[in-house]
Protein backbone atom coordinates (compact mmCIF):
# COMPACT_ATOMS: atom_id res chain seq x y z
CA UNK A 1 80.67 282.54 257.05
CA UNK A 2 76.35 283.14 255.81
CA UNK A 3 76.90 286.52 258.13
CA UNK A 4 80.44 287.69 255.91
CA UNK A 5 78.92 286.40 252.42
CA UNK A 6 75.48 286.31 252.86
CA UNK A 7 75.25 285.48 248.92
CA UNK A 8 77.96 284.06 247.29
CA UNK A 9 76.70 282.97 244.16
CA UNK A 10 75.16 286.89 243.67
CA UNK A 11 79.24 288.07 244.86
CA UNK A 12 80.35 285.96 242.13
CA UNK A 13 77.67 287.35 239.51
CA UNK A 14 79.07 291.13 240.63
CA UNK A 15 82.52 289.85 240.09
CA UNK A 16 81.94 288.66 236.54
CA UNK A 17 79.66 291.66 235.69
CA UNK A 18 82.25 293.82 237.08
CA UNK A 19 85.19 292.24 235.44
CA UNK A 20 83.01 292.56 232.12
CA UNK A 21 81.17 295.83 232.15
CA UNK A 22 85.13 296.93 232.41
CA UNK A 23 86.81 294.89 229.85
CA UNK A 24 89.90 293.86 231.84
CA UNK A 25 91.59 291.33 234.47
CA UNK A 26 93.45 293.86 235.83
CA UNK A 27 94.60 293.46 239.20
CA UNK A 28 92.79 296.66 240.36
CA UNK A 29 89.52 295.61 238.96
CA UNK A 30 89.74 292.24 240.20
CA UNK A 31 90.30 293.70 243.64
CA UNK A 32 87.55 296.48 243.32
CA UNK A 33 84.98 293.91 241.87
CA UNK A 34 85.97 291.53 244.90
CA UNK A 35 85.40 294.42 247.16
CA UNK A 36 82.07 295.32 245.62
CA UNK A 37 81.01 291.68 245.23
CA UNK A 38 81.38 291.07 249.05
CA UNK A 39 80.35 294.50 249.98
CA UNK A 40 76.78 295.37 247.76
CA UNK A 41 74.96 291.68 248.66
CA UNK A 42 76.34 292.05 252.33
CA UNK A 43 74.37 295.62 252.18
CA UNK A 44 71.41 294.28 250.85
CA UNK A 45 71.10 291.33 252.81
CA UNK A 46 68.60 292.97 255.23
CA UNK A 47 66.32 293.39 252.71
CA UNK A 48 65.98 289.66 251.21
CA UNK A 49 63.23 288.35 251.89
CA UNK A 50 62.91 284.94 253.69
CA UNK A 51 63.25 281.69 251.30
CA UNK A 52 60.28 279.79 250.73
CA UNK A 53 60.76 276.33 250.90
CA UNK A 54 59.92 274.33 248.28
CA UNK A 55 57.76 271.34 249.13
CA UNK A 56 56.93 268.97 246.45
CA UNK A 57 59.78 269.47 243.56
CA UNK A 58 57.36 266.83 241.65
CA UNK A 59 54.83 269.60 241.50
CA UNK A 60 57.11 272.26 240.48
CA UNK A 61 58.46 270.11 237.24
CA UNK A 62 55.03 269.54 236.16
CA UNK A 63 54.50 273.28 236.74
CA UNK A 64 57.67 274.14 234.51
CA UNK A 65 56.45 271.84 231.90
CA UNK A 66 52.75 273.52 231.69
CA UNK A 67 54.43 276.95 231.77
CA UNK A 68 56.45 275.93 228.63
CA UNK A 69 53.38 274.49 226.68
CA UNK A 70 51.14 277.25 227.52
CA UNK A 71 53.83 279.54 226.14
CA UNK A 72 54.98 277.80 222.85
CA UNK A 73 50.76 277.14 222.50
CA UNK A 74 49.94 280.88 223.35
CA UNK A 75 52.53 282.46 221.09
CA UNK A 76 50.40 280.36 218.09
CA UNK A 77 47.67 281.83 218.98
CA UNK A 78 48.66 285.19 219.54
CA UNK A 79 50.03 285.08 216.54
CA UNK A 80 46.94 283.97 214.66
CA UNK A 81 45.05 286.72 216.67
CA UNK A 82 47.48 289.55 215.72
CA UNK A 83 47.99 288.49 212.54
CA UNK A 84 44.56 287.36 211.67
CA UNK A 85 40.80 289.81 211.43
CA UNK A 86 40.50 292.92 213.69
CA UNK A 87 37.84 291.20 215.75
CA UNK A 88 40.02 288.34 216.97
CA UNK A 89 41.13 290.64 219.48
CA UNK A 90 39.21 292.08 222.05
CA UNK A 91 41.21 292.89 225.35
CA UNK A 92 40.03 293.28 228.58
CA UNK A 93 41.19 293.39 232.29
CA UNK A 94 39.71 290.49 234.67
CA UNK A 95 40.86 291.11 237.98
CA UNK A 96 41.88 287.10 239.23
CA UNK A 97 41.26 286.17 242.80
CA UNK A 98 44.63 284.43 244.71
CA UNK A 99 44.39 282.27 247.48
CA UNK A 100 48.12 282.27 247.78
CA UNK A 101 49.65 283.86 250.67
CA UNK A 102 53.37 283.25 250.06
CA UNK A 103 55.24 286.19 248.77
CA UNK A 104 57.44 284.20 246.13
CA UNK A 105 54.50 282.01 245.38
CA UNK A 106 52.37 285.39 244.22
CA UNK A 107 55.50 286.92 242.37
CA UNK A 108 55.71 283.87 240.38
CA UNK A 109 52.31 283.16 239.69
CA UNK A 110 52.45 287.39 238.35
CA UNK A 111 55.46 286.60 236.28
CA UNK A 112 54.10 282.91 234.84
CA UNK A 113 51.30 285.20 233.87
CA UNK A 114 53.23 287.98 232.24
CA UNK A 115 55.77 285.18 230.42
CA UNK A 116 52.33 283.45 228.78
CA UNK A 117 51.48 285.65 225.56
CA UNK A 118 48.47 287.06 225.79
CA UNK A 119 48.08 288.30 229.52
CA UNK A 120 50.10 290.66 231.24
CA UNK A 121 49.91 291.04 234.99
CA UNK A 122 49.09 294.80 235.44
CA UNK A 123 48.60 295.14 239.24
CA UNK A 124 48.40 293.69 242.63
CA UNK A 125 46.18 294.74 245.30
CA UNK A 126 47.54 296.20 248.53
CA UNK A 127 46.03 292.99 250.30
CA UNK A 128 47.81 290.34 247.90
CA UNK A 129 44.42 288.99 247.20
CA UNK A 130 43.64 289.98 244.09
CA UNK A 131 45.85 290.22 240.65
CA UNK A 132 44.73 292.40 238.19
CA UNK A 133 45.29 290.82 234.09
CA UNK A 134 45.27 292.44 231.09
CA UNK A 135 43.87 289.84 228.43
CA UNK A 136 44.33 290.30 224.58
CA UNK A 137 41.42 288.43 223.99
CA UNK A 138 38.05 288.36 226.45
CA UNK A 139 35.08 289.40 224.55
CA UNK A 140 32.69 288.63 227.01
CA UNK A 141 32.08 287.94 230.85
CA UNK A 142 32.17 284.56 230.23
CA UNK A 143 35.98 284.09 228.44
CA UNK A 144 37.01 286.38 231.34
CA UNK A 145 36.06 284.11 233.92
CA UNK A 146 37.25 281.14 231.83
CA UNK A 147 40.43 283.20 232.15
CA UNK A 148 40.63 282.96 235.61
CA UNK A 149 39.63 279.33 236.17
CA UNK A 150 42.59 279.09 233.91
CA UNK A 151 45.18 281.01 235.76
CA UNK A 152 43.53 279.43 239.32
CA UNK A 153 43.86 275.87 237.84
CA UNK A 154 47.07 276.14 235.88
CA UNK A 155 49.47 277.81 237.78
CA UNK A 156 47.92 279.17 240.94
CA UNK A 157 46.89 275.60 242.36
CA UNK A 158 50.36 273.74 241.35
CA UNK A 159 52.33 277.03 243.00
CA UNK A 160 50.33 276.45 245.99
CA UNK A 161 50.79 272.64 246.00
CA UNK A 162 54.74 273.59 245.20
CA UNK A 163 54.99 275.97 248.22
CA UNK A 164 52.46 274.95 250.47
């Protein structure tokens, strides 16, 4: 059955999109957005990656639960930054170390930092061991390393204690 529908809850997001981007039931779009929905993920199968198995779901709730402070608490501050003197923002790009090696694990450390106002994940080396930031405020060498002892402590260390 995994070999015929290797994703069935992405078939049944293709049926619905199909059956919506159209705007009717019709029996001939049912049938052609059944035939796409089994045929597209089926196609694309070969290129999922692996699933990385989640190993402490403890750590990934408190990870979830930082990741909504910081951003509720960063959008303040942004907003106090933009809204506030010219000099209360100073960007900068602080490239950020990563000891992770699992390929979700980096992805969602990149898009944790991109979701937190006031970073932006810009780039990722070709070895996966470096993640380059762009910061809306670092004025110095100082708040840029304080940067990365944040991202390392914050999200990089729970992600690795989430995926081992």
């Amino acid at each position: 059955m995994r070999r015929l529908l290797p994703s069935p809850i992405s078939s049944v997001a293709l049926l619905i999109a199909w059956l919506m981007l159209n705007e009717s039931a019709s029996a001939g779009q049912w049938l052609l957005g059944a035939l796409l929905a089994l045929v597209i993920p089926w196609l694309l199968a070969p290129l999922r990656p692996e699933r990385s198995p989640i190993r402490s779901w403890t750590a990934l709730a408190r990870l979830v639960g930082v990741v909504l402070w910081d951003i509720v608490r960063s959008n303040v501050d942004v907003a106090r930054r933009v809204l506030g003197r010219d000099a209360a923002i100073q960007p900068r790009f602080v490239w950020v170390p990563i000891d992770l090696t699992d390929p979700l694990a980096i992805v969602l450390l990149a898009g944790i930092v991109t979701t937190t106002p006031g970073t932006i994940s810009a780039e990722l080396s070709d070895d996966h061991r470096w993640l380059l930031v762009h910061a809306l405020h670092a004025p110095d060498d100082a708040a840029a390393e304080a940067i990365v002892a944040d991202i390392k402590a914050r999200y990089e260390a729970p992600l690795s204690e989430v995926f081992g």
